[in-house]
PDB file of N, CA and C in Angstrom:
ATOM      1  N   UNK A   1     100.314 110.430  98.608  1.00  0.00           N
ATOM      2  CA  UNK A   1     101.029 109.432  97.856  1.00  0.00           C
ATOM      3  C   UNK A   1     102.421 109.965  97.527  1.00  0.00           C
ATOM      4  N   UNK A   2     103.537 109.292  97.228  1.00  0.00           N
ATOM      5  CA  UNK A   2     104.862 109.204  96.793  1.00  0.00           C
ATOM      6  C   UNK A   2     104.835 110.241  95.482  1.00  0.00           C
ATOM      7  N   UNK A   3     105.933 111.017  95.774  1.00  0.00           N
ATOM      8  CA  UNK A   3     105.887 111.981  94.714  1.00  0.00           C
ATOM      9  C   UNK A   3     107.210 111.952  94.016  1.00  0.00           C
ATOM     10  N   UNK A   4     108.031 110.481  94.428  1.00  0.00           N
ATOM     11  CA  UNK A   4     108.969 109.823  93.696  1.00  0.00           C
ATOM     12  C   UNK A   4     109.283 108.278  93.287  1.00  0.00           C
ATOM     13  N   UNK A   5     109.502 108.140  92.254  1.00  0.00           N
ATOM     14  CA  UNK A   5     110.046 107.112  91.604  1.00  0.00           C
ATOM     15  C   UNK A   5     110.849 105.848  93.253  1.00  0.00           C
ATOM     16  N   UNK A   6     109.873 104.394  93.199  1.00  0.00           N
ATOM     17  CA  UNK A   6     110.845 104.063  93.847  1.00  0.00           C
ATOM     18  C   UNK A   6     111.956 103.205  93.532  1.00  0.00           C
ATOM     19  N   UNK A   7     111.640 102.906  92.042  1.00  0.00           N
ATOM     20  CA  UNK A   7     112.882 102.232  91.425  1.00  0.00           C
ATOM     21  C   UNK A   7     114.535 103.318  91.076  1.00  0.00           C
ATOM     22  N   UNK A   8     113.569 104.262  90.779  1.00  0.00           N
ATOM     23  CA  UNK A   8     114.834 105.319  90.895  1.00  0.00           C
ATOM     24  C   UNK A   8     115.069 105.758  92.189  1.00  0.00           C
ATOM     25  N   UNK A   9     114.625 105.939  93.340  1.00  0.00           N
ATOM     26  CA  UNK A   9     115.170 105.996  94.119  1.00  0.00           C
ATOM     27  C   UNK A   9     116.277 104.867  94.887  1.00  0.00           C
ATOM     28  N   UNK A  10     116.252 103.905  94.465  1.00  0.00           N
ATOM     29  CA  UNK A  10     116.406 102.706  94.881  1.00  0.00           C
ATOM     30  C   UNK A  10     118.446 103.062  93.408  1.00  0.00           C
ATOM     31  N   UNK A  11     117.914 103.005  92.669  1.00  0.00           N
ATOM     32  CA  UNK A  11     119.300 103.193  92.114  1.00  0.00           C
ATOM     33  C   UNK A  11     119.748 105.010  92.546  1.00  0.00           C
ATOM     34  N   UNK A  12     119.366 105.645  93.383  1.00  0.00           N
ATOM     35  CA  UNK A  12     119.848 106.806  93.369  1.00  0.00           C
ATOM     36  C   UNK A  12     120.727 106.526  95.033  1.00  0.00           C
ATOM     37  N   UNK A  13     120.044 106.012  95.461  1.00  0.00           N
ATOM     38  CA  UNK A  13     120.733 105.716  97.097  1.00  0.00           C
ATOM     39  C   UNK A  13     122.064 104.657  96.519  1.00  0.00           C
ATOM     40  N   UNK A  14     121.759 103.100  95.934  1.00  0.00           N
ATOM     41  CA  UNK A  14     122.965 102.653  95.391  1.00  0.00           C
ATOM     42  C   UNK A  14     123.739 103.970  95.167  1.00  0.00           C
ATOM     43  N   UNK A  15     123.659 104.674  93.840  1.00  0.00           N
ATOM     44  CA  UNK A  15     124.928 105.545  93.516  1.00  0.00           C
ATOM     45  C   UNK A  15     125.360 106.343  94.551  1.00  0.00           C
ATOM     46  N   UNK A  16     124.313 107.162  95.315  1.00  0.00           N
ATOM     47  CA  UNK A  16     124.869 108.104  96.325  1.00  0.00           C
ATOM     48  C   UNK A  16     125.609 107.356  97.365  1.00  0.00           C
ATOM     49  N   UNK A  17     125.688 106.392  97.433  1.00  0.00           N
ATOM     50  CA  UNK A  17     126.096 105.204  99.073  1.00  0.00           C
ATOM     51  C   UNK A  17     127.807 105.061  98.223  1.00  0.00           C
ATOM     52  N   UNK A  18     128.148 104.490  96.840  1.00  0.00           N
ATOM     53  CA  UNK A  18     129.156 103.906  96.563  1.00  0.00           C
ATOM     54  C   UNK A  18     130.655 104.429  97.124  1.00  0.00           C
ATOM     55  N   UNK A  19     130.524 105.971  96.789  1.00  0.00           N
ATOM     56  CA  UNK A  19     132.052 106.209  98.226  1.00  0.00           C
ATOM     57  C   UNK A  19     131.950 105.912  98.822  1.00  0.00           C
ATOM     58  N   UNK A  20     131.018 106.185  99.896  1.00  0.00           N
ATOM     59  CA  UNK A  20     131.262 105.372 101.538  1.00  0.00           C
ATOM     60  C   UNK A  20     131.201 103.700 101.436  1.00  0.00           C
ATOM     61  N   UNK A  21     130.620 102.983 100.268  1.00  0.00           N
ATOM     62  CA  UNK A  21     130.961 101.405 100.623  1.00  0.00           C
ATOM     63  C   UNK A  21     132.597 101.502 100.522  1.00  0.00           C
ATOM     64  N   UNK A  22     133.162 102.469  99.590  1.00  0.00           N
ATOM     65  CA  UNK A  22     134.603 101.993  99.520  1.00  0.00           C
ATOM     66  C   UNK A  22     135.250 103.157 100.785  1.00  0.00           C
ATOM     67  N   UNK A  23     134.879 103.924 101.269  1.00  0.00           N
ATOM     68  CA  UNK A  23     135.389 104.703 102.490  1.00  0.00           C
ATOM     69  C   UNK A  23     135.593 103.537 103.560  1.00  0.00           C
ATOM     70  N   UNK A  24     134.319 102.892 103.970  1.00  0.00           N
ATOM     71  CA  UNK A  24     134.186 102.245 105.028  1.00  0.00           C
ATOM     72  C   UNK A  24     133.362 100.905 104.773  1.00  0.00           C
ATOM     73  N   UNK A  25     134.788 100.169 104.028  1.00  0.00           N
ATOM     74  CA  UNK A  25     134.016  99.011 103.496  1.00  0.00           C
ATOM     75  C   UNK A  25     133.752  98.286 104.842  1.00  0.00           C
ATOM     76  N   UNK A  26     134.926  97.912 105.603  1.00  0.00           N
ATOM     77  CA  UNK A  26     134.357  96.889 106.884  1.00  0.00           C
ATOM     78  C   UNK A  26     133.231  97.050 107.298  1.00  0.00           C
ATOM     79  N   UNK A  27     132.611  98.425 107.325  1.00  0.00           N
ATOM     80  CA  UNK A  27     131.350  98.246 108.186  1.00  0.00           C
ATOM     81  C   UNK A  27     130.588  98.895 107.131  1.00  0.00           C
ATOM     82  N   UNK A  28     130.407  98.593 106.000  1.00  0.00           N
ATOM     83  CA  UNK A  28     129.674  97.792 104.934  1.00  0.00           C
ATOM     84  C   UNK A  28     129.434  96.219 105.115  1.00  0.00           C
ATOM     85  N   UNK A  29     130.377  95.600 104.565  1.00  0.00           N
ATOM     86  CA  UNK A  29     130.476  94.943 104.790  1.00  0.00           C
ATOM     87  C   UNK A  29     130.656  93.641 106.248  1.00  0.00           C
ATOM     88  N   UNK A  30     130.346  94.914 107.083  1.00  0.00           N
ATOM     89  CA  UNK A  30     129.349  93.534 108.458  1.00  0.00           C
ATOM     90  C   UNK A  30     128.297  93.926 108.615  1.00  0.00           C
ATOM     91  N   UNK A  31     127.917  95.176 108.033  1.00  0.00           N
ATOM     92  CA  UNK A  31     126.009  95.622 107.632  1.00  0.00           C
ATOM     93  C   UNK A  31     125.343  94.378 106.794  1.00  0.00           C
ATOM     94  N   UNK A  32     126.127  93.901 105.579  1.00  0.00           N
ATOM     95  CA  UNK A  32     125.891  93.401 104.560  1.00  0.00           C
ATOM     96  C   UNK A  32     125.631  91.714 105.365  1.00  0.00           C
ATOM     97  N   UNK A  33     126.774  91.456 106.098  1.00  0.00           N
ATOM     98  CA  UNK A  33     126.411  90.206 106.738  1.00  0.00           C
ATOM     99  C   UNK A  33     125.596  89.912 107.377  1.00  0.00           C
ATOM    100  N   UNK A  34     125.277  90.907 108.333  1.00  0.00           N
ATOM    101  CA  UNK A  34     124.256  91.368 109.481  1.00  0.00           C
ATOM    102  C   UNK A  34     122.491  90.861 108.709  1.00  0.00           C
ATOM    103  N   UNK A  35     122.954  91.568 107.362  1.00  0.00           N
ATOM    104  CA  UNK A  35     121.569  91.608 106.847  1.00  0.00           C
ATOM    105  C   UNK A  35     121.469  90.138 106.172  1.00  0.00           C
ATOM    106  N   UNK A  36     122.683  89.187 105.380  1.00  0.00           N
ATOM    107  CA  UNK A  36     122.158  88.527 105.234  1.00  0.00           C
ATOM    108  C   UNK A  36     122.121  86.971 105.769  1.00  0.00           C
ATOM    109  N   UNK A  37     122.526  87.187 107.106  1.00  0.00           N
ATOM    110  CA  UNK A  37     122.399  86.657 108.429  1.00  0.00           C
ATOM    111  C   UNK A  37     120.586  86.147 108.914  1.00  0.00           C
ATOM    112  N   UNK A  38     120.491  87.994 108.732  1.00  0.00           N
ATOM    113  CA  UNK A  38     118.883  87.823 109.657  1.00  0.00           C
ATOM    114  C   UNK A  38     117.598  87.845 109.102  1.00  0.00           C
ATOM    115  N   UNK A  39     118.153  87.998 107.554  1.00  0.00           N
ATOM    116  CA  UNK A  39     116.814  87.894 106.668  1.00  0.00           C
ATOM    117  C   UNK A  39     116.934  86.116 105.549  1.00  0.00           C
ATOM    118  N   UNK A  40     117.881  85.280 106.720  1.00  0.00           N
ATOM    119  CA  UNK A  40     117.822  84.224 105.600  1.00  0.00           C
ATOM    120  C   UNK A  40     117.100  83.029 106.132  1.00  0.00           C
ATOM    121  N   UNK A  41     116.472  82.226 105.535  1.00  0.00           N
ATOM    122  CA  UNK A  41     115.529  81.022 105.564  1.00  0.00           C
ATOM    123  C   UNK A  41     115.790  80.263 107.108  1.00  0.00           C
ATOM    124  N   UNK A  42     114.743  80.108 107.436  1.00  0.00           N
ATOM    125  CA  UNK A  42     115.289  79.476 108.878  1.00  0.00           C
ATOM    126  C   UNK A  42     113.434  79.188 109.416  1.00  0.00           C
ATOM    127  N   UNK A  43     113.495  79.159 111.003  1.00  0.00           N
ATOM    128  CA  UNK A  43     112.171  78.847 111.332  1.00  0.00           C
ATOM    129  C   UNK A  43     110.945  80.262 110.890  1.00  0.00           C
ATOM    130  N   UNK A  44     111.650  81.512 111.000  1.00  0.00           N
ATOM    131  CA  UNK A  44     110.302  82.168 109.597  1.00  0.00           C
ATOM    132  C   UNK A  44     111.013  82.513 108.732  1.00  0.00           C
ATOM    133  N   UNK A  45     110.194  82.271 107.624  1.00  0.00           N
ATOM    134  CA  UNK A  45     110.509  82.379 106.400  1.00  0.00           C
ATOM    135  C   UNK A  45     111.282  84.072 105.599  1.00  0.00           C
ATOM    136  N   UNK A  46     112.130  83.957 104.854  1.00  0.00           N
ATOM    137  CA  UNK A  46     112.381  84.841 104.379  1.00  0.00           C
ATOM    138  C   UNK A  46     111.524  85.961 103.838  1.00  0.00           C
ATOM    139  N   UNK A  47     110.750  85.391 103.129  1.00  0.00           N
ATOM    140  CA  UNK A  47     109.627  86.186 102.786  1.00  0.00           C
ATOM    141  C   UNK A  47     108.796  86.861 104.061  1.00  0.00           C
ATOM    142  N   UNK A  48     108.416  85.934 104.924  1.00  0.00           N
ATOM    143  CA  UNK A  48     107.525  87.123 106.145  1.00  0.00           C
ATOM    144  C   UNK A  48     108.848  87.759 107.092  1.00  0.00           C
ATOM    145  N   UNK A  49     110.376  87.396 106.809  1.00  0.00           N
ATOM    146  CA  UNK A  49     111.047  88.367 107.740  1.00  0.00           C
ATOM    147  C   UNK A  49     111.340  89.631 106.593  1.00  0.00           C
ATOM    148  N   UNK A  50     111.017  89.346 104.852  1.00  0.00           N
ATOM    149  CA  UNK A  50     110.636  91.169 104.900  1.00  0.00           C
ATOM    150  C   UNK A  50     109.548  91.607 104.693  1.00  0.00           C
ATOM    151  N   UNK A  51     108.650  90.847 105.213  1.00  0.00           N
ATOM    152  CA  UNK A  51     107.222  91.690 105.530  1.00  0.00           C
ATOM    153  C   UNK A  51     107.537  92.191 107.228  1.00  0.00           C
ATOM    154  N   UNK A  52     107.998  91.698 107.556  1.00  0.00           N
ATOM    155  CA  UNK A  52     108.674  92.456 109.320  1.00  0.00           C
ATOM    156  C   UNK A  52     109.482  93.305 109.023  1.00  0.00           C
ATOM    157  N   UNK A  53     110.426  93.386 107.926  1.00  0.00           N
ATOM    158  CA  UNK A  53     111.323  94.549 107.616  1.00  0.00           C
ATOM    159  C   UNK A  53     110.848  95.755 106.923  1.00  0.00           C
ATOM    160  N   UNK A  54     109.312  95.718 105.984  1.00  0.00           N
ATOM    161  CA  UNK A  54     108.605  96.432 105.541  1.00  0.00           C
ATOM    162  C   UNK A  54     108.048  97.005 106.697  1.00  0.00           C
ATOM    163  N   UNK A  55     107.492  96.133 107.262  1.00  0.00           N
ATOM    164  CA  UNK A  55     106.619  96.772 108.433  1.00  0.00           C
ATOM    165  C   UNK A  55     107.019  97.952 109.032  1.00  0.00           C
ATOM    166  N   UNK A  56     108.781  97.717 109.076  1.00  0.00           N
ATOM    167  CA  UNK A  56     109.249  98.788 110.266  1.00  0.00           C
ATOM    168  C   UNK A  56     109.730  99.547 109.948  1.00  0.00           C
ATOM    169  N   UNK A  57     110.090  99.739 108.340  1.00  0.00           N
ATOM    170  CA  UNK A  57     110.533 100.810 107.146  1.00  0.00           C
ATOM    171  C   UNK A  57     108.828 101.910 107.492  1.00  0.00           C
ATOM    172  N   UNK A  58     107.987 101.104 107.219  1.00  0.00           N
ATOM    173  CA  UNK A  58     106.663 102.090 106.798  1.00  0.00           C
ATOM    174  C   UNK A  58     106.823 102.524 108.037  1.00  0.00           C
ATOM    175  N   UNK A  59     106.738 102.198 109.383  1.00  0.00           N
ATOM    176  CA  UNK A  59     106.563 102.343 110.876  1.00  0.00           C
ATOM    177  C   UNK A  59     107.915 104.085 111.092  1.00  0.00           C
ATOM    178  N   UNK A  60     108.731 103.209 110.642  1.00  0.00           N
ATOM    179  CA  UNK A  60     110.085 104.337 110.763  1.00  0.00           C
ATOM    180  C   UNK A  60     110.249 105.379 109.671  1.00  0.00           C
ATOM    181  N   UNK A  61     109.258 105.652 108.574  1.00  0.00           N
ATOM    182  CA  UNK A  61     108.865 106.036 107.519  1.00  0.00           C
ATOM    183  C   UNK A  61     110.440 106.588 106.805  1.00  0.00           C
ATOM    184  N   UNK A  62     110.561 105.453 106.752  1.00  0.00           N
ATOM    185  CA  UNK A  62     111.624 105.209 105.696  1.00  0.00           C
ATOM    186  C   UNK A  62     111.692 104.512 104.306  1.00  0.00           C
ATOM    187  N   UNK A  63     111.195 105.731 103.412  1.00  0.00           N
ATOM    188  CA  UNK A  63     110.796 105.984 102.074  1.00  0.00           C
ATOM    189  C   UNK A  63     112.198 104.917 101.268  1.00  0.00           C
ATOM    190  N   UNK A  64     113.656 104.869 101.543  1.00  0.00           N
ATOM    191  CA  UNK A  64     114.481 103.694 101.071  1.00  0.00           C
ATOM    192  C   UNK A  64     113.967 102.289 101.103  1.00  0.00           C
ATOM    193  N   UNK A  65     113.778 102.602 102.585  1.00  0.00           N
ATOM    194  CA  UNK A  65     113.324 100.748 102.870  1.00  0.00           C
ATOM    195  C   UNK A  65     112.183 100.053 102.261  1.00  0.00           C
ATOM    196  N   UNK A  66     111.290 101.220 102.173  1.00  0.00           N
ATOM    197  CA  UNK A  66     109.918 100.671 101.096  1.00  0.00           C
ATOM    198  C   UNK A  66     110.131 100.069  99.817  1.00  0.00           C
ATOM    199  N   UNK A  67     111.108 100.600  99.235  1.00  0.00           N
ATOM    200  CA  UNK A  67     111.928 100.367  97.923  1.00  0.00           C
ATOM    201  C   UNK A  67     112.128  99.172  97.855  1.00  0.00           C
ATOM    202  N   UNK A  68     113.383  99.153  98.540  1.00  0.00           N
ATOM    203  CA  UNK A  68     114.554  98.022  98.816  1.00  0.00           C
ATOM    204  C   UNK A  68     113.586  96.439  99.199  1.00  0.00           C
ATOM    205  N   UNK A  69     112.167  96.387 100.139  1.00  0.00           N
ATOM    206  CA  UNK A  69     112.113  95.336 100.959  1.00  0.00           C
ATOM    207  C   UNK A  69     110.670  95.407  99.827  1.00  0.00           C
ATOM    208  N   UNK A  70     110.236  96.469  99.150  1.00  0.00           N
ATOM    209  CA  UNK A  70     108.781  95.894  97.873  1.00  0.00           C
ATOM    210  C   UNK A  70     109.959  94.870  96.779  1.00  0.00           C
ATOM    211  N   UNK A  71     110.918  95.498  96.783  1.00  0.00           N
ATOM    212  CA  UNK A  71     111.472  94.895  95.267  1.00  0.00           C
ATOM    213  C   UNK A  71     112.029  93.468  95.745  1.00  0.00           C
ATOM    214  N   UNK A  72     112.454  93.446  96.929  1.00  0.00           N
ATOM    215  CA  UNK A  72     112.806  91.656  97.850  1.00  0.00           C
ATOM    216  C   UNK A  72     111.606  91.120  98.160  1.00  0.00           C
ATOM    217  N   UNK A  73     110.222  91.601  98.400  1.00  0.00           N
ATOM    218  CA  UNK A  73     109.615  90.680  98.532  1.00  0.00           C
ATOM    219  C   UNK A  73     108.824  90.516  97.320  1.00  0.00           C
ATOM    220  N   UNK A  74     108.310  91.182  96.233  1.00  0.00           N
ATOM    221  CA  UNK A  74     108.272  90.454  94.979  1.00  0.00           C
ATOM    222  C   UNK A  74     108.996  89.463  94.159  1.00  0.00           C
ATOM    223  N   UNK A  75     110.516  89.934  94.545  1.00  0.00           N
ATOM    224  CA  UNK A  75     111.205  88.301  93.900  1.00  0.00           C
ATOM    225  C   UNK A  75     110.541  87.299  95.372  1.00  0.00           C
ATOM    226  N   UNK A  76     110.626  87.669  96.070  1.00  0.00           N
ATOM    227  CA  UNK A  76     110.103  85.931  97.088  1.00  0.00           C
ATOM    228  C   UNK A  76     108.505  85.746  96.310  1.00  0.00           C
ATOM    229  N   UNK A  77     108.087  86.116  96.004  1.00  0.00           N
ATOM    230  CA  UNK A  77     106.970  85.969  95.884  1.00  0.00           C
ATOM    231  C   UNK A  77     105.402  86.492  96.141  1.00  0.00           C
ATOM    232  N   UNK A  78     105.177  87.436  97.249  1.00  0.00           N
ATOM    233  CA  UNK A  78     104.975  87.771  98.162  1.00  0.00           C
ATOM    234  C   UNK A  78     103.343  88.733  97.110  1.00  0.00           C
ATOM    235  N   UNK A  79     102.334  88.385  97.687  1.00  0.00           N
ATOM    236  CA  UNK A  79     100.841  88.951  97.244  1.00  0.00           C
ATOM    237  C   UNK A  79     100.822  89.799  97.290  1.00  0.00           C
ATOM    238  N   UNK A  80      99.689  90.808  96.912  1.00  0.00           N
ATOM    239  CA  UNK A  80      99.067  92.074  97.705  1.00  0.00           C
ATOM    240  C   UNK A  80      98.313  91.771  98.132  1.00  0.00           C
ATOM    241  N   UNK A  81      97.340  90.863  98.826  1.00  0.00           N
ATOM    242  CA  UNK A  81      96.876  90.231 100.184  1.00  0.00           C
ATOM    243  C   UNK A  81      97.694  90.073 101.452  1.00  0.00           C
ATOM    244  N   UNK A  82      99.267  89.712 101.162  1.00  0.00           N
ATOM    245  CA  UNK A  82     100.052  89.944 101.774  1.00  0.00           C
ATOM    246  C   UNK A  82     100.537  90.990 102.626  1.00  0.00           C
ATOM    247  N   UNK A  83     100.765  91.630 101.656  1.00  0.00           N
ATOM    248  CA  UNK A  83     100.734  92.909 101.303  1.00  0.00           C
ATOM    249  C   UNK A  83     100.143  94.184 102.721  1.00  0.00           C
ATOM    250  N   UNK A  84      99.104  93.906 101.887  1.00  0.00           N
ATOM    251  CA  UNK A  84      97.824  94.673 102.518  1.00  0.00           C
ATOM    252  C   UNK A  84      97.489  94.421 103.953  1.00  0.00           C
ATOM    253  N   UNK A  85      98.208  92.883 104.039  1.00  0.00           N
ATOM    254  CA  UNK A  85      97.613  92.618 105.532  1.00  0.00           C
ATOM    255  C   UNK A  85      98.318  93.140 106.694  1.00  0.00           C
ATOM    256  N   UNK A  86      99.394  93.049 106.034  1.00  0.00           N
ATOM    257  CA  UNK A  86     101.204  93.285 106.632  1.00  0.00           C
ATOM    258  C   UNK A  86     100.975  95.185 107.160  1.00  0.00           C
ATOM    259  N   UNK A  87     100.564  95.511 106.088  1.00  0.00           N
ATOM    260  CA  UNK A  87     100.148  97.222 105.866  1.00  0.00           C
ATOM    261  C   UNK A  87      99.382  97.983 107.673  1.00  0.00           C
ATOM    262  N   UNK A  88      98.129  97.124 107.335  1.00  0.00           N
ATOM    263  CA  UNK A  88      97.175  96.971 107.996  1.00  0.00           C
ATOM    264  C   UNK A  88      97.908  97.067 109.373  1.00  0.00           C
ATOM    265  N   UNK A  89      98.520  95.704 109.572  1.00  0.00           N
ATOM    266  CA  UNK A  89      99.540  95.765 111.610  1.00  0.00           C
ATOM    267  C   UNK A  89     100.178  96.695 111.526  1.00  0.00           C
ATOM    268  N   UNK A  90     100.554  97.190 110.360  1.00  0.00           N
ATOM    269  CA  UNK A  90     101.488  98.732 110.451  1.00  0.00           C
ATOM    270  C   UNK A  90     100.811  99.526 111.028  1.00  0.00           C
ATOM    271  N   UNK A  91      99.975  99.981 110.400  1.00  0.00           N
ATOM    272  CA  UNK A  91      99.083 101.037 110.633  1.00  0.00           C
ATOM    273  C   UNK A  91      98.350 100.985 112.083  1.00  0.00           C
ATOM    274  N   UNK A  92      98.178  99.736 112.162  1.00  0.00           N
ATOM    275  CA  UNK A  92      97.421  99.569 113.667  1.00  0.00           C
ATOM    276  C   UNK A  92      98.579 100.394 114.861  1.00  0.00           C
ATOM    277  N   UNK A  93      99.929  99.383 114.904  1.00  0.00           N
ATOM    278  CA  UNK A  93     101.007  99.896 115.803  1.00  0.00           C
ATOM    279  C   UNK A  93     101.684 100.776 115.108  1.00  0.00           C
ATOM    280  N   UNK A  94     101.169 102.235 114.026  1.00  0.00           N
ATOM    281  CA  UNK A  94     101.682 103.393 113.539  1.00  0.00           C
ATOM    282  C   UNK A  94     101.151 104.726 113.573  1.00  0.00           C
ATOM    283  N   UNK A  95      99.894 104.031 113.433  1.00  0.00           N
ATOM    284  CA  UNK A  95      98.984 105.325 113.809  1.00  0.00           C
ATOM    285  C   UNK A  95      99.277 105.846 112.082  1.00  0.00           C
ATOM    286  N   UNK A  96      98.658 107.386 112.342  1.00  0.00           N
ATOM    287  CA  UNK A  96      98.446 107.902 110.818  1.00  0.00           C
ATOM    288  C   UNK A  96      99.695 108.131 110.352  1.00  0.00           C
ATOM    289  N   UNK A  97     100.778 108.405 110.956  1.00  0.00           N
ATOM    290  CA  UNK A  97     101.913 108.557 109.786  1.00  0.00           C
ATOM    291  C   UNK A  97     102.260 107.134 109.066  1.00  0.00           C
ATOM    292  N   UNK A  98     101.758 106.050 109.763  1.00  0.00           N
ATOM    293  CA  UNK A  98     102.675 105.024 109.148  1.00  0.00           C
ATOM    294  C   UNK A  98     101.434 104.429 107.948  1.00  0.00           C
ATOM    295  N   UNK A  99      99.845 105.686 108.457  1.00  0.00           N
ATOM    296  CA  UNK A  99      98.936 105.306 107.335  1.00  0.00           C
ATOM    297  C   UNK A  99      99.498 105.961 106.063  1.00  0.00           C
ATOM    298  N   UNK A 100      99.880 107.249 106.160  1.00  0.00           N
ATOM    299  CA  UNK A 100     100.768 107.797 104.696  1.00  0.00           C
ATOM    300  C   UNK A 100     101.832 106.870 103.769  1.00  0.00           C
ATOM    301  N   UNK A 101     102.539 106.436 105.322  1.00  0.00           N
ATOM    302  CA  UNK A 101     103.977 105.787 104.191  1.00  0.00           C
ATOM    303  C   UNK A 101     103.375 104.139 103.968  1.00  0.00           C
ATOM    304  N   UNK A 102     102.216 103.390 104.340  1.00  0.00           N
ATOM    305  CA  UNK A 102     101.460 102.552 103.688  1.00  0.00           C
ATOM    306  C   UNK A 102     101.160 102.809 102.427  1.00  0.00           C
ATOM    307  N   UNK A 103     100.285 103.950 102.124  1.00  0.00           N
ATOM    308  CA  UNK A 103      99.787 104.432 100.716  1.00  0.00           C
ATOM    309  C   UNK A 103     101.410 104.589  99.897  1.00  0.00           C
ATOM    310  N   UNK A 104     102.572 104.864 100.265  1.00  0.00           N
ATOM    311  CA  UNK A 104     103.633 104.825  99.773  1.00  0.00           C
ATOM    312  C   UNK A 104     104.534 103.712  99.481  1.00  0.00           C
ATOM    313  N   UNK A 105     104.197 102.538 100.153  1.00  0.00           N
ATOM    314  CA  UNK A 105     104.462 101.121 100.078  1.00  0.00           C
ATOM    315  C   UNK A 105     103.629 100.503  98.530  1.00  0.00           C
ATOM    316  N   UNK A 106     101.942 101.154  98.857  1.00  0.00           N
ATOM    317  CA  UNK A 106     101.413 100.743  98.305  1.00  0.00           C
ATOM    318  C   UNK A 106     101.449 101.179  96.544  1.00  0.00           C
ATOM    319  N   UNK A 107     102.199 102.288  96.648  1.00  0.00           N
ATOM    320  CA  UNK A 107     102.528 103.168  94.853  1.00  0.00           C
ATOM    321  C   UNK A 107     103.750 102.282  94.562  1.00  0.00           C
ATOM    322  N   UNK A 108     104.633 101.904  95.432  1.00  0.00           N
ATOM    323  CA  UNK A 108     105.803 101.242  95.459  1.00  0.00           C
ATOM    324  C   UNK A 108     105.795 100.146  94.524  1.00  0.00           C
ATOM    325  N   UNK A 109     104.920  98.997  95.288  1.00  0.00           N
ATOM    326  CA  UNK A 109     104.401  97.764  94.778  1.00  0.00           C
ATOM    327  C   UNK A 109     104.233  98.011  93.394  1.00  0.00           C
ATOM    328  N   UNK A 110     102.977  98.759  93.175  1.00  0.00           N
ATOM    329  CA  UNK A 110     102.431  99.230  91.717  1.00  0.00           C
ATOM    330  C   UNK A 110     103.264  99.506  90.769  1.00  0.00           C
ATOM    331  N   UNK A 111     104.233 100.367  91.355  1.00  0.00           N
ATOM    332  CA  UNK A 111     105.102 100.960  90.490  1.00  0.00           C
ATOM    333  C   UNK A 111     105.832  99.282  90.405  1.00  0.00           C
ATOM    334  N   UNK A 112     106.245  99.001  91.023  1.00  0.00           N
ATOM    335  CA  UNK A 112     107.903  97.890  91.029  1.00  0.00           C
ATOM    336  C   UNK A 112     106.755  96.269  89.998  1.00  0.00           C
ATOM    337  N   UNK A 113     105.630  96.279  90.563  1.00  0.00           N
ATOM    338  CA  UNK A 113     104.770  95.346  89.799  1.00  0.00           C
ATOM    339  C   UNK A 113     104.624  95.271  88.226  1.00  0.00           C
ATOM    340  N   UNK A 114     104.459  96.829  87.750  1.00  0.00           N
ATOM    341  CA  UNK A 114     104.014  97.235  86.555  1.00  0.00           C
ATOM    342  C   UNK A 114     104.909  96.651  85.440  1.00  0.00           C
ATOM    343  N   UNK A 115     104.914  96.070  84.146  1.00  0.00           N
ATOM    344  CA  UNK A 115     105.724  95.400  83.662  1.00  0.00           C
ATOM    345  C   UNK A 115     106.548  96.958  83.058  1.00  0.00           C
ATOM    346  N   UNK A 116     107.763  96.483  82.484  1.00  0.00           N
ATOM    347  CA  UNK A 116     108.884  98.028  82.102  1.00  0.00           C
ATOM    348  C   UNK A 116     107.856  98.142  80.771  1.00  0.00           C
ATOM    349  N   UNK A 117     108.104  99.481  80.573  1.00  0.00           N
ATOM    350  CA  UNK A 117     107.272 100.043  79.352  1.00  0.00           C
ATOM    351  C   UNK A 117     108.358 100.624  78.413  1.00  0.00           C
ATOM    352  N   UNK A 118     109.571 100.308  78.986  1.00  0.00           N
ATOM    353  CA  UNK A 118     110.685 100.989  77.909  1.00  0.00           C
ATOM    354  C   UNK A 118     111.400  99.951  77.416  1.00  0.00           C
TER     355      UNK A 118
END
């Protein structure tokens, strides 16, 4: 399991990224379009294109993207039936590493679910 915070990680990449958005804003900013180009409402839904973007964070075990695409698909709405199922095709086309960064999706959720206690 995750042996870090993914809400703090999630504001630690924001802060560490902010020179380079202003180093190299243009290509920030056609990343930024890029993304919200291909993750917006159309024939599939926003919500299952970031359960496809989760998928390939856990797949590419990229501990950011777990962050970034648990905390976008809880504002859509998005189950832990969902969730779990989404997990599951990971793991099938991941084999065991992408079974680790599942269980790391899955602290993610928990964690990003849990109401703030401060």
């Amino acid at each position: 399991m995750s042996s870090f915070a993914h809400q703090s990680l999630i504001r630690d990449i924001n802060t560490a990224l902010k020179p380079f958005r202003s180093s190299q804003s243009a290509a920030i900013q056609g990343f930024a379009q890029l993304a919200q180009a291909s993750m917006a409402e159309g024939a599939v839904s926003a919500k299952h294109k970031e359960l496809i973007a989760l998928a390939i964070g856990v797949t590419q075990r990229c501990s950011g993207c777990i962050g970034f695409h648990i905390k976008a698909l809880q504002k859509l709405g998005a189950t832990r039936q969902e969730l779990d199922e989404m997990l599951a095709v990971a793991v099938y086309m991941g084999g065991g590493p992408a079974l680790m960064y599942a269980a790391e999706a899955i602290h993610a959720w928990e964690e990003m679910a849990a109401p703030a206690s401060m």
